[in-house]
Protein backbone atom coordinates (compact mmCIF):
# COMPACT_ATOMS: atom_id res chain seq x y z
CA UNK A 1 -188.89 48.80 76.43
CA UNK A 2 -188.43 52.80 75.98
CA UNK A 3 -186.94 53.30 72.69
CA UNK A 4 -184.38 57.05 71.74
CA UNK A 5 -184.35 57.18 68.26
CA UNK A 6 -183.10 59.85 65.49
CA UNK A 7 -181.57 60.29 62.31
CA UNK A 8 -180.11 62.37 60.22
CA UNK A 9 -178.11 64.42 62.75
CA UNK A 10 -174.88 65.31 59.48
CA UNK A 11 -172.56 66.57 62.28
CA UNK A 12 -174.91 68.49 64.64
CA UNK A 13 -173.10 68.73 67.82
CA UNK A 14 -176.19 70.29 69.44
CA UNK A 15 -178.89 67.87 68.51
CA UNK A 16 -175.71 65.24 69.37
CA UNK A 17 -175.46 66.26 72.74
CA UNK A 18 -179.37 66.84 73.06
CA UNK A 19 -179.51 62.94 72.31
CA UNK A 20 -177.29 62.75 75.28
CA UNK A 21 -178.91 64.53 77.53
CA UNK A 22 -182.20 62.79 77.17
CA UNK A 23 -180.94 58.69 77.00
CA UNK A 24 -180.69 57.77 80.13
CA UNK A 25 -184.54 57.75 80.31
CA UNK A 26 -184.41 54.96 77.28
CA UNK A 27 -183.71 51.50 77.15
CA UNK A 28 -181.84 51.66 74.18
CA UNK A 29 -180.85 54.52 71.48
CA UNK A 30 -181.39 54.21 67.99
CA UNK A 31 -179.41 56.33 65.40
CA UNK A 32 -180.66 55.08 61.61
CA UNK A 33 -177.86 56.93 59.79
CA UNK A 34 -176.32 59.80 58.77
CA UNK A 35 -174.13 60.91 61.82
CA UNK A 36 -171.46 62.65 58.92
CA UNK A 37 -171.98 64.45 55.98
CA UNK A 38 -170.83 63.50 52.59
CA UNK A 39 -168.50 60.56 54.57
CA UNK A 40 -166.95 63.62 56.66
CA UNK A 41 -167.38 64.76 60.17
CA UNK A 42 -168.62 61.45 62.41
CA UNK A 43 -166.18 61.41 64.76
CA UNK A 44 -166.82 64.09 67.17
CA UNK A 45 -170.31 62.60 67.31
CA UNK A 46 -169.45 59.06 68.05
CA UNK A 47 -167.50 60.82 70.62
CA UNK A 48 -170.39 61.75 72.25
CA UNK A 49 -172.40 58.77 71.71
CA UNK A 50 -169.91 56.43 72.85
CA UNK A 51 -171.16 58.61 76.72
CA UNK A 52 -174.45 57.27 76.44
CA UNK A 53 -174.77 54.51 79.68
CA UNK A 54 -177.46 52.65 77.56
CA UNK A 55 -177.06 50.00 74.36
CA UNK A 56 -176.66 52.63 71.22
CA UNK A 57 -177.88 50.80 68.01
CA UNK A 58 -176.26 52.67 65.00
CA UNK A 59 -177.15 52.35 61.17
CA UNK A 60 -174.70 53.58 58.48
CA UNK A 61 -176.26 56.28 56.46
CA UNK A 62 -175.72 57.21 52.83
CA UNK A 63 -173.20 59.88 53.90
CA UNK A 64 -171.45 57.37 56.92
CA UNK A 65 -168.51 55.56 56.37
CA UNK A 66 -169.40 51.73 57.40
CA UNK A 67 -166.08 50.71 58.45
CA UNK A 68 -165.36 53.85 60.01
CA UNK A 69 -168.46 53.03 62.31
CA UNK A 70 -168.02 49.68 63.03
CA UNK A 71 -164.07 50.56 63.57
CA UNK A 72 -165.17 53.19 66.21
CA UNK A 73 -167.42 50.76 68.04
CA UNK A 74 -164.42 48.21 68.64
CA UNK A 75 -164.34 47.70 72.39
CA UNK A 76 -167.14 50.04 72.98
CA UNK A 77 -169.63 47.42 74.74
CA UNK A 78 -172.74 49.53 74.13
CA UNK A 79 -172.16 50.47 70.85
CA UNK A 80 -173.80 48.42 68.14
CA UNK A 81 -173.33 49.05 64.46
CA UNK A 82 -176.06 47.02 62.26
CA UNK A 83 -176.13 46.62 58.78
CA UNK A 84 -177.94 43.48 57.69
CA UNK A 85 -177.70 42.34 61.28
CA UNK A 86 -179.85 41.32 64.21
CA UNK A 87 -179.41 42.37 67.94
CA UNK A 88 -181.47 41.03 70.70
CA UNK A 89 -182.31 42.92 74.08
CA UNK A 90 -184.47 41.94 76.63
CA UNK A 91 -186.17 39.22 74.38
CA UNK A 92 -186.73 41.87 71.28
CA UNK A 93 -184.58 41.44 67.54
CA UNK A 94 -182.94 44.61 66.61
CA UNK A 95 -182.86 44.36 62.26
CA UNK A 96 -180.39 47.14 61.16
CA UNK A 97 -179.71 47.70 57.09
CA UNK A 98 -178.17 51.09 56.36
CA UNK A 99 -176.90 52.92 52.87
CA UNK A 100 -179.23 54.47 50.07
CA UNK A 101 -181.77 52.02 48.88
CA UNK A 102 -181.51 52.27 45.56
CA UNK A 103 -178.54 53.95 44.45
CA UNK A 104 -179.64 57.67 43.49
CA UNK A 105 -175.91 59.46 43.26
CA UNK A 106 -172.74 58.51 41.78
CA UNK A 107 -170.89 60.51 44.19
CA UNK A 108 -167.60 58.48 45.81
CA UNK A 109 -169.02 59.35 49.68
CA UNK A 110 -172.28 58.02 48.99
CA UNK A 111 -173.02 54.66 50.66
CA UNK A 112 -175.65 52.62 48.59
CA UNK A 113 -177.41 49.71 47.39
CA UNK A 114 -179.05 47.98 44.88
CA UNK A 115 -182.65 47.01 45.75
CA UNK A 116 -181.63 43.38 44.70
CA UNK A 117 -178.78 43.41 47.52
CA UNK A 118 -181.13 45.03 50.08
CA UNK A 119 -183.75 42.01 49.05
CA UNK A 120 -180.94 39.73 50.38
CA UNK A 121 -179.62 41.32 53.31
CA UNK A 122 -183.55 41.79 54.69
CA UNK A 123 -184.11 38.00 54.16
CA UNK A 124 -182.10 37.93 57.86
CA UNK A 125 -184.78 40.11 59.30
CA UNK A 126 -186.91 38.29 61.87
CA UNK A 127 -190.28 38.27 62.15
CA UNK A 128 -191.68 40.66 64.69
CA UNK A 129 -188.40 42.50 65.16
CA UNK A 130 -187.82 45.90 65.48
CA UNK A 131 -186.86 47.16 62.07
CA UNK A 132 -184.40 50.13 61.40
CA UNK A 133 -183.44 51.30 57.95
CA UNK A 134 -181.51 54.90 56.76
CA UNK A 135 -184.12 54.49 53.56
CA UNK A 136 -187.78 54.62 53.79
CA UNK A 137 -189.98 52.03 52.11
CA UNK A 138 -191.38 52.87 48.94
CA UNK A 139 -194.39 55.29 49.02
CA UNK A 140 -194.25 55.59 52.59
CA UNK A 141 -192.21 58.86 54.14
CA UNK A 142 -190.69 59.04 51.40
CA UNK A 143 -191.73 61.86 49.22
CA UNK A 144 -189.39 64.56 47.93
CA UNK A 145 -190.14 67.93 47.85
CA UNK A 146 -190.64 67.90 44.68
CA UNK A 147 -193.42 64.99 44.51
CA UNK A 148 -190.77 62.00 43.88
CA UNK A 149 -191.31 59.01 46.23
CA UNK A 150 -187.69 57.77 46.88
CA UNK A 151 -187.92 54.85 49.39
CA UNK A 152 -187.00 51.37 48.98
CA UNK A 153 -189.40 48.71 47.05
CA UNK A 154 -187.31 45.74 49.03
CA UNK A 155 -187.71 47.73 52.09
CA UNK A 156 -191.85 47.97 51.66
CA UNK A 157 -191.72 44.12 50.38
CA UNK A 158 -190.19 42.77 54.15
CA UNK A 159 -192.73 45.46 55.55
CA UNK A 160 -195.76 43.58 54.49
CA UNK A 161 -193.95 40.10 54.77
CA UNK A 162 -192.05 39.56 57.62
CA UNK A 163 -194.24 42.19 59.98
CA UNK A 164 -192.11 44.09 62.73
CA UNK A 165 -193.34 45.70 65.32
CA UNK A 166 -191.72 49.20 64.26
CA UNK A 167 -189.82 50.55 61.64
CA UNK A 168 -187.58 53.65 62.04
CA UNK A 169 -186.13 55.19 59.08
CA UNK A 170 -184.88 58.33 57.94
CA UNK A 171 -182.32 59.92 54.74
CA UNK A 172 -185.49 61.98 53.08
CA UNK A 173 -184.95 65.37 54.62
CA UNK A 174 -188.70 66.92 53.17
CA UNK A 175 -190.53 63.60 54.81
CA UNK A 176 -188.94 63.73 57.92
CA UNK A 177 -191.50 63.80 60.95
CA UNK A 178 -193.77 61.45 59.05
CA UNK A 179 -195.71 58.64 59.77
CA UNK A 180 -197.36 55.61 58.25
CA UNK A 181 -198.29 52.42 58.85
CA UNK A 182 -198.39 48.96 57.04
CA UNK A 183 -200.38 46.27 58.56
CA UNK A 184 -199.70 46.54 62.36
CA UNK A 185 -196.59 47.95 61.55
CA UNK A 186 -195.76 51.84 62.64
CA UNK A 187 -193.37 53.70 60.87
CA UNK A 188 -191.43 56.47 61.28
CA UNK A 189 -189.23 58.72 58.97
CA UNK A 190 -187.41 60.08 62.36
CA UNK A 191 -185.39 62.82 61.58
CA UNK A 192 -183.04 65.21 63.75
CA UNK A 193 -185.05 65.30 66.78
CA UNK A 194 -185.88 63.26 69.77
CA UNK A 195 -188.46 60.45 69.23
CA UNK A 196 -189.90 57.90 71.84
CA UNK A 197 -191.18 54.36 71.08
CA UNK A 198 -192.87 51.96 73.30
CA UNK A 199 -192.50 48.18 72.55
């Protein structure tokens, strides 16, 4: 299976439609968060998605509205919104768990959790799935510019429990590109441009 993924696109039109351009070559398209910015702006991108003639997994963000996604993606049969939720294609688990893991800003857009409530929503996760997350895992693609690791602790803890097969994250704009691995497990802190994956 030929995986599309990115992240991160906060209302790029361009990188949106470069998505496009490049999915029917992919089995399925993976967007792990952040399609608006600051809970604005999503719309004219799910627009676009919504063109895509392949299953388009999408993971709410920090700045994404949740119901606003999974709103948009009533009676649009490819489109798959996942937050503590598991999809299946061809034989593979999809395990989706968006917002900001753990809480970082008070501001009223910002989508987050506690790592407590991300504990319990990645109990779902199957074993051997494919694993996509808007937050990194802690102390993996997940450093700041400023030296500050920022991912996830619950996030790390299904990482070296339940062992996926991938993980694709994103939300930490001065990690993005980076790559690390835990176990047998690749990840990837995707970022607004095209990435491939094989599984």
């Amino acid at each position: 299976m030929r995986i599309l993924a990115t992240s991160d696109l906060h209302c790029d039109l361009a990188a949106t439609q470069a998505l496009v351009g490049s999915a029917g070559q992919a089995d399925v398209v993976v967007v792990a968060g952040d399609l608006a910015t600051k809970g604005q702006g999503a719309a004219p991108l799910l627009d676009l998605l919504r063109t895509i003639p392949r299953p388009v997994i999408l993971v709410p963000g920090n700045h994404d509205r949740l119901a606003e996604m999974r709103s948009y993606c009533t009676g649009w049969r490819d489109g798959h919104v996942l937050h503590g939720d598991t999809l299946r294609f061809q034989d593979i688990a999809f395990f989706g768990l968006g917002a900001e893991i753990p809480r970082r800003t008070d501001e009223v857009w910002n989508f987050a959790m506690t790592e407590p409530q991300a504990a319990r929503a990645l109990a779902a996760c199957p074993p051997a799935a494919v694993l996509v997350t808007h937050t990194p895992p802690k102390g993996l693609c997940d450093r700041q510019k400023d030296g500050r690791h920022e991912g996830s602790s619950a996030i790390l803890d299904v990482l070296q429990n339940k062992a996926p097969r991938l993980h694709l994250c994103g939300h930490i704009h001065a990690s993005f590109g980076q790559s690390a691995q835990v176990g047998e497990c690749p990840v990837h802190n995707l970022g607004p441009t095209l990435s491939w994956f094989t599984v």
